[in-house]
N, C-alpha and C. Protein backbone atom coordinates (compact mmCIF):
# COMPACT_ATOMS: atom_id res chain seq x y z
N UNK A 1 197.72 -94.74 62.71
CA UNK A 1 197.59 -95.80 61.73
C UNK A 1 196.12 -96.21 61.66
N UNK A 2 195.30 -95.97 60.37
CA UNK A 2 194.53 -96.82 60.24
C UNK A 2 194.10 -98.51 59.94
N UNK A 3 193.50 -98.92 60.37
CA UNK A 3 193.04 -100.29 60.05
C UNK A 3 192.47 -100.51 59.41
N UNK A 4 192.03 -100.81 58.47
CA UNK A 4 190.66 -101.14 57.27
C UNK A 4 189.84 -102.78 57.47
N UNK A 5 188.96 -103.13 58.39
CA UNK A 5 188.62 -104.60 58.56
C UNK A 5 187.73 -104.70 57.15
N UNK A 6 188.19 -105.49 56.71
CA UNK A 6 187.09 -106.43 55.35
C UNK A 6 185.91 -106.76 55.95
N UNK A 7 185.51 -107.22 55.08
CA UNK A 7 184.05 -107.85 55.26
C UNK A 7 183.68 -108.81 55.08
N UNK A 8 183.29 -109.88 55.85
CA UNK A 8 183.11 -110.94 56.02
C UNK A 8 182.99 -111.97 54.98
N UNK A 9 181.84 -111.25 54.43
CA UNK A 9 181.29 -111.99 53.17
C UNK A 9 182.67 -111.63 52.17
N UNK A 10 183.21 -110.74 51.68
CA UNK A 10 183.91 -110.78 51.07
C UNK A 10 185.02 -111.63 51.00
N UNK A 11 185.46 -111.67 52.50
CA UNK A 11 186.84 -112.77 52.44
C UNK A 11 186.70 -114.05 52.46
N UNK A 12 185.07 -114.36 52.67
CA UNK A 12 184.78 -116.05 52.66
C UNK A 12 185.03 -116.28 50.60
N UNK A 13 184.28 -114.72 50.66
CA UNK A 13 184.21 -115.11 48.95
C UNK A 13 185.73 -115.50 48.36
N UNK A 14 186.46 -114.35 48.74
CA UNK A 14 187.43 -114.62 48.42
C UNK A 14 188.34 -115.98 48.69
N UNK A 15 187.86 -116.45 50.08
CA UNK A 15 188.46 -118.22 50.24
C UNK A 15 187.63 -119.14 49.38
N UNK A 16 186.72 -118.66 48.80
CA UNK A 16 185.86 -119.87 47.92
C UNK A 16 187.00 -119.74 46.79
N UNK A 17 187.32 -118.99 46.10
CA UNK A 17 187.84 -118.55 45.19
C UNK A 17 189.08 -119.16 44.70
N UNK A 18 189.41 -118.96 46.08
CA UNK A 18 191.12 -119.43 46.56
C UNK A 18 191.26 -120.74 46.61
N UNK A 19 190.01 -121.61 47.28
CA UNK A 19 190.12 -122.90 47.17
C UNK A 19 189.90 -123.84 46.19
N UNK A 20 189.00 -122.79 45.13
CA UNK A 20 188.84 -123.80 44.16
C UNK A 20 190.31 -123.44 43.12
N UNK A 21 191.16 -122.17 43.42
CA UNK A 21 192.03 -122.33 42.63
C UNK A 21 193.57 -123.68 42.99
N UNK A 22 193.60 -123.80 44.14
CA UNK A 22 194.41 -124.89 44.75
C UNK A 22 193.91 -126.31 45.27
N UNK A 23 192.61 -126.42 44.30
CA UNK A 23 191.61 -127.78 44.16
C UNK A 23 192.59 -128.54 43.07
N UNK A 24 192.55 -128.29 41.76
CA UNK A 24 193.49 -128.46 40.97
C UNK A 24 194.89 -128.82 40.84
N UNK A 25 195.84 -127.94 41.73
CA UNK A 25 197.36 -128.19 41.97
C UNK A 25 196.92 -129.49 43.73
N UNK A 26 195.96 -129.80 44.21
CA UNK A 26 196.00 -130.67 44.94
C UNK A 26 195.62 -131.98 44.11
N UNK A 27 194.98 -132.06 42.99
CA UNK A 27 194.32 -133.24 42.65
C UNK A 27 195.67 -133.62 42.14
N UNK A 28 196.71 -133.07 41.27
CA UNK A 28 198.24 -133.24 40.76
C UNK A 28 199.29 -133.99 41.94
N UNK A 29 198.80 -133.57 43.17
CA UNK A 29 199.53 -133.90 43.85
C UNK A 29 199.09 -135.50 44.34
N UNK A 30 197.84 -135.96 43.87
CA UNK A 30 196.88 -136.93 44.18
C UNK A 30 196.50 -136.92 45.48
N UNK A 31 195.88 -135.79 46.08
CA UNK A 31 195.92 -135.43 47.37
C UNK A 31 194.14 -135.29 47.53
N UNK A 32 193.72 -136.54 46.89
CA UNK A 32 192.25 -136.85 46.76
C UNK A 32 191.34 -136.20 48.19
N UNK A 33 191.89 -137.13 49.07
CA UNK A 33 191.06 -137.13 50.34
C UNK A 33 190.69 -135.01 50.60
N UNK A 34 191.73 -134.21 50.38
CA UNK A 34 191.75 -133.48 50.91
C UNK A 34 190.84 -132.67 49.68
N UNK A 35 191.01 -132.99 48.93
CA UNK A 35 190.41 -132.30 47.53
C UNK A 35 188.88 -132.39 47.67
N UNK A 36 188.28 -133.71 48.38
CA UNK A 36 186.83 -133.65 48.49
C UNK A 36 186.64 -133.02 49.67
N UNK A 37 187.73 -132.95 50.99
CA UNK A 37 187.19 -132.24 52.06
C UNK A 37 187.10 -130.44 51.80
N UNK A 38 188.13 -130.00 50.78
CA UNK A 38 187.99 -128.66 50.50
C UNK A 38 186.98 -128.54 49.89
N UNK A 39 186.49 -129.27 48.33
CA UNK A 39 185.29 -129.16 47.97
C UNK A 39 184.02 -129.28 48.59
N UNK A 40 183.74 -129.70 49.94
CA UNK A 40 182.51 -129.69 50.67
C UNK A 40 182.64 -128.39 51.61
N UNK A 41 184.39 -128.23 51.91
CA UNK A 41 183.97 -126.66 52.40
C UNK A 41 183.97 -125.48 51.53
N UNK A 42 184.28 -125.54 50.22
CA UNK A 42 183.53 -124.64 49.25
C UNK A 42 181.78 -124.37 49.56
N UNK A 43 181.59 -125.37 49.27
CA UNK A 43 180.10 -125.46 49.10
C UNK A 43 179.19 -124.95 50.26
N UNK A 44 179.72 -125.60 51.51
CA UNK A 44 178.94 -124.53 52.37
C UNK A 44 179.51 -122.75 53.08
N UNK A 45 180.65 -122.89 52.36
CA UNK A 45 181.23 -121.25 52.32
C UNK A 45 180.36 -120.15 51.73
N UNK A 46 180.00 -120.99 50.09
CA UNK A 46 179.39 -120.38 49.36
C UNK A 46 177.86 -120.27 49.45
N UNK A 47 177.50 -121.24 50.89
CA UNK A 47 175.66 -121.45 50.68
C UNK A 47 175.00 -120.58 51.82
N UNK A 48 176.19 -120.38 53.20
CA UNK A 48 176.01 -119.91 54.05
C UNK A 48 176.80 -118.42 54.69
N UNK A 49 175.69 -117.84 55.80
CA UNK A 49 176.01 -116.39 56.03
C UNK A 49 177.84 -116.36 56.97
N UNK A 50 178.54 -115.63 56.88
CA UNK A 50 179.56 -115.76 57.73
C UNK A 50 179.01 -116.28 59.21
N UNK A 51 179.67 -116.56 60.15
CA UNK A 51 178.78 -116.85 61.87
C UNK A 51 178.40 -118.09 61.72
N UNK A 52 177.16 -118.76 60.44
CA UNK A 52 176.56 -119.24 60.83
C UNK A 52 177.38 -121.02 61.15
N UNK A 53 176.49 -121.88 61.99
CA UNK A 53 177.21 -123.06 62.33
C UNK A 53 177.61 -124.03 61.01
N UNK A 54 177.04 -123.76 59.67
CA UNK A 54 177.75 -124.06 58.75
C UNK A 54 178.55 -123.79 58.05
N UNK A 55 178.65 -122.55 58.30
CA UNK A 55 180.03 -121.65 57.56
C UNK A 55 181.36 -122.12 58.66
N UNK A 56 180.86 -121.99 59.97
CA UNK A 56 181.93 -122.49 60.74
C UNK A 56 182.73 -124.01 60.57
N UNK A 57 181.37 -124.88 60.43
CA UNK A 57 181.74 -126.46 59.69
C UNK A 57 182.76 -126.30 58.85
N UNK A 58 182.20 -125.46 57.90
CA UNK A 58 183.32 -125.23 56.68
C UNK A 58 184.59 -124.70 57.03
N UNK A 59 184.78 -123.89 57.99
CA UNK A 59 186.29 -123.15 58.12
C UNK A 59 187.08 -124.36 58.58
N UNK A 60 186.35 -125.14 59.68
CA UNK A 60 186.80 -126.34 60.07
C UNK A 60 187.54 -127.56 59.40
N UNK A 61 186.78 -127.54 58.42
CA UNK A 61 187.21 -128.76 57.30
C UNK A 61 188.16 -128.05 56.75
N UNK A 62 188.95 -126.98 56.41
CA UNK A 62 189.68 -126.17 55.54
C UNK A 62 190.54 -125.98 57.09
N UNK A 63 190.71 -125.96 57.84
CA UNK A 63 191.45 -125.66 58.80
C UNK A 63 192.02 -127.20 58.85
N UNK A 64 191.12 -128.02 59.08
CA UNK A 64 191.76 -129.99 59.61
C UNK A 64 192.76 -130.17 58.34
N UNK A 65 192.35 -129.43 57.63
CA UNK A 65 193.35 -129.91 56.17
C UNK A 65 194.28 -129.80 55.75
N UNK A 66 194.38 -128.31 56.68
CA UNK A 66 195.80 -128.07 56.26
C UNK A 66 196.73 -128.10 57.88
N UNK A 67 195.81 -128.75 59.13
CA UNK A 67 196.66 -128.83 60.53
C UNK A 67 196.51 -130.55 60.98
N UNK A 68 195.30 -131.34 60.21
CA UNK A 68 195.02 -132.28 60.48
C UNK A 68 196.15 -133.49 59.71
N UNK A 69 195.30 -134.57 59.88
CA UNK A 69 195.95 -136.25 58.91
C UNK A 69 196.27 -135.37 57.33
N UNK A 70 195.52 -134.39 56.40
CA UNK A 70 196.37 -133.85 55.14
C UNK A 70 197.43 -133.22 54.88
N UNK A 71 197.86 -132.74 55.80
CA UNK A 71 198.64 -131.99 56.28
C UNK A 71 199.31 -130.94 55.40
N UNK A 72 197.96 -130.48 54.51
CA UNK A 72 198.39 -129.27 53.62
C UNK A 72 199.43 -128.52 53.81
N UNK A 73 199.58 -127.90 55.55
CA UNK A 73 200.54 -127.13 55.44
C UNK A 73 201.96 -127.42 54.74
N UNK A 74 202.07 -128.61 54.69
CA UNK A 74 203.62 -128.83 54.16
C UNK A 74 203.75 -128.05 52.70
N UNK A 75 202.98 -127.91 52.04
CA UNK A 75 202.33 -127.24 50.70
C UNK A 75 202.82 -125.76 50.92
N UNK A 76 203.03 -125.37 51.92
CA UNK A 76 202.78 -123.75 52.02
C UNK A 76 204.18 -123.01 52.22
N UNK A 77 205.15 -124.19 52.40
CA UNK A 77 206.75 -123.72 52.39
C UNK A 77 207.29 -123.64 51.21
N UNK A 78 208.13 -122.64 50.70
CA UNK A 78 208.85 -122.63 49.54
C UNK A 78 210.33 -123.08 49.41
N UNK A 79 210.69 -123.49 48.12
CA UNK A 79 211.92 -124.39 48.18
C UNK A 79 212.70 -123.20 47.74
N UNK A 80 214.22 -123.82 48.86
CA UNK A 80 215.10 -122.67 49.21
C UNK A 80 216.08 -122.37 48.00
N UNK A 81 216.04 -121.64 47.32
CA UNK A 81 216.93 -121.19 46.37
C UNK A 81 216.26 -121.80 45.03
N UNK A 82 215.14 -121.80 44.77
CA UNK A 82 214.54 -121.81 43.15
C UNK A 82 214.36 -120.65 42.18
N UNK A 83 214.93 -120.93 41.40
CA UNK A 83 214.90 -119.79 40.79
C UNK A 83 213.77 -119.96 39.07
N UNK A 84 213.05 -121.23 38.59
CA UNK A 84 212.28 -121.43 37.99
C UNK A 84 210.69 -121.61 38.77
N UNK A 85 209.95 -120.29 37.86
CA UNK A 85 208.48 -120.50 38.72
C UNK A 85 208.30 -122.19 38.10
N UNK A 86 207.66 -122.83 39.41
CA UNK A 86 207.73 -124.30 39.09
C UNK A 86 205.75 -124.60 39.36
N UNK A 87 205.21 -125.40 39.24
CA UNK A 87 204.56 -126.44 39.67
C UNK A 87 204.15 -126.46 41.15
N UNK A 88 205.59 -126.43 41.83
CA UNK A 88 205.38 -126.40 43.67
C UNK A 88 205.77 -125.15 43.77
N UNK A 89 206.18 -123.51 43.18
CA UNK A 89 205.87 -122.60 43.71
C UNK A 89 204.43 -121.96 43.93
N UNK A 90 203.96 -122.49 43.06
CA UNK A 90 202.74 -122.32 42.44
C UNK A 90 201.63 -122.89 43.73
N UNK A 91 201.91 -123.85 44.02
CA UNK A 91 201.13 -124.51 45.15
C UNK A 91 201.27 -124.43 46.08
N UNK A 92 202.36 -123.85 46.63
CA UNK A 92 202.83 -123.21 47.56
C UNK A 92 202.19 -121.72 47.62
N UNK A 93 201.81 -121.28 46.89
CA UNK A 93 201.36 -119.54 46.63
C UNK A 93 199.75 -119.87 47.01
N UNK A 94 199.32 -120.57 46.11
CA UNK A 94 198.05 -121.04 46.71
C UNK A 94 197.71 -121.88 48.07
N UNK A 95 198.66 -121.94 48.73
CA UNK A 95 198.54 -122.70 49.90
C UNK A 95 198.14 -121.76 50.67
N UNK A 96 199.74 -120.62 50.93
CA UNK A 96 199.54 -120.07 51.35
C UNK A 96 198.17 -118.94 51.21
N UNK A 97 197.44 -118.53 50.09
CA UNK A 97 196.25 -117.85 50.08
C UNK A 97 194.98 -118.29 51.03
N UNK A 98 195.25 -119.98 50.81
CA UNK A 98 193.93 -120.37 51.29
C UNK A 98 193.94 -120.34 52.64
N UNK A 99 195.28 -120.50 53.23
CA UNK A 99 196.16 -120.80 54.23
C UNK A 99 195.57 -119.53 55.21
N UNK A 100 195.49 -118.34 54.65
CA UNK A 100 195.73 -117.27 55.05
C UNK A 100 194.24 -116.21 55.59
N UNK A 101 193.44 -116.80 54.54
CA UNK A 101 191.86 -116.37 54.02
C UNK A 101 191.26 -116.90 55.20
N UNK A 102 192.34 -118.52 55.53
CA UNK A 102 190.68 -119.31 56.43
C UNK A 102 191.34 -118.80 57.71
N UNK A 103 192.23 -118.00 58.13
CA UNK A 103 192.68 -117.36 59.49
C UNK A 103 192.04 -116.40 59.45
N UNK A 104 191.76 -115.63 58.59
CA UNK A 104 191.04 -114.32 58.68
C UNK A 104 189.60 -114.23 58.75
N UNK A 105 188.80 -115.38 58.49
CA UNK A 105 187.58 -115.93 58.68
C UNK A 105 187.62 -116.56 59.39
N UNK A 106 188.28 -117.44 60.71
CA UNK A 106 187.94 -117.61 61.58
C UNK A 106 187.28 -117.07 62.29
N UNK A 107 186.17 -117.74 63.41
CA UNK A 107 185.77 -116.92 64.44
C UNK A 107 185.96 -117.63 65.70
């Protein structure tokens, strides 16, 4: 079995991406507080090299958000037996992306 590891820069890119797409389905939810803490870890995702102690800041703030007082994760479970794409599958799909991106960029 091969493994294929990504590349660093790519999957931060790809969590910038991800976060600003579930910036939006959080502001709906009026889930303010967490909406400016993801938007400040956009910003240094996007300013800094993977490693460095600000990129790490950033995984941090995107990690407290969804394990901390925001408790995004609740966002990331899907409701049992829906059968209309809804609003909360939707945010749930993006939860889980961002959910998923900032595990794989951890260091």
């Amino acid at each position: 079995m091969t493994i294929i590891k990504r590349d660093p820069k790519k999957s931060s890119a790809d969590l910038v991406v991800a976060i600003e797409k579930l910036i939006p389905l959080l502001r709906d939810q009026k889930e303010d507080e967490a909406v400016a803490d993801l938007e400040k870890a956009c910003q240094l995702l996007a300013g800094n090299a993977p490693g460095s102690a600000k990129h790490k800041e950033a995984v941090a703030l995107v990690v407290e958000a969804f394990e901390g007082d925001h408790e995004l994760a609740a966002y990331t479970h899907q409701r049992a037996g829906a059968t209309d794409w809804t609003e909360f599958e939707e945010l749930s799909l993006a939860s889980n992306r961002v959910l998923s991106l900032v595990r794989r960029v951890r260091v």
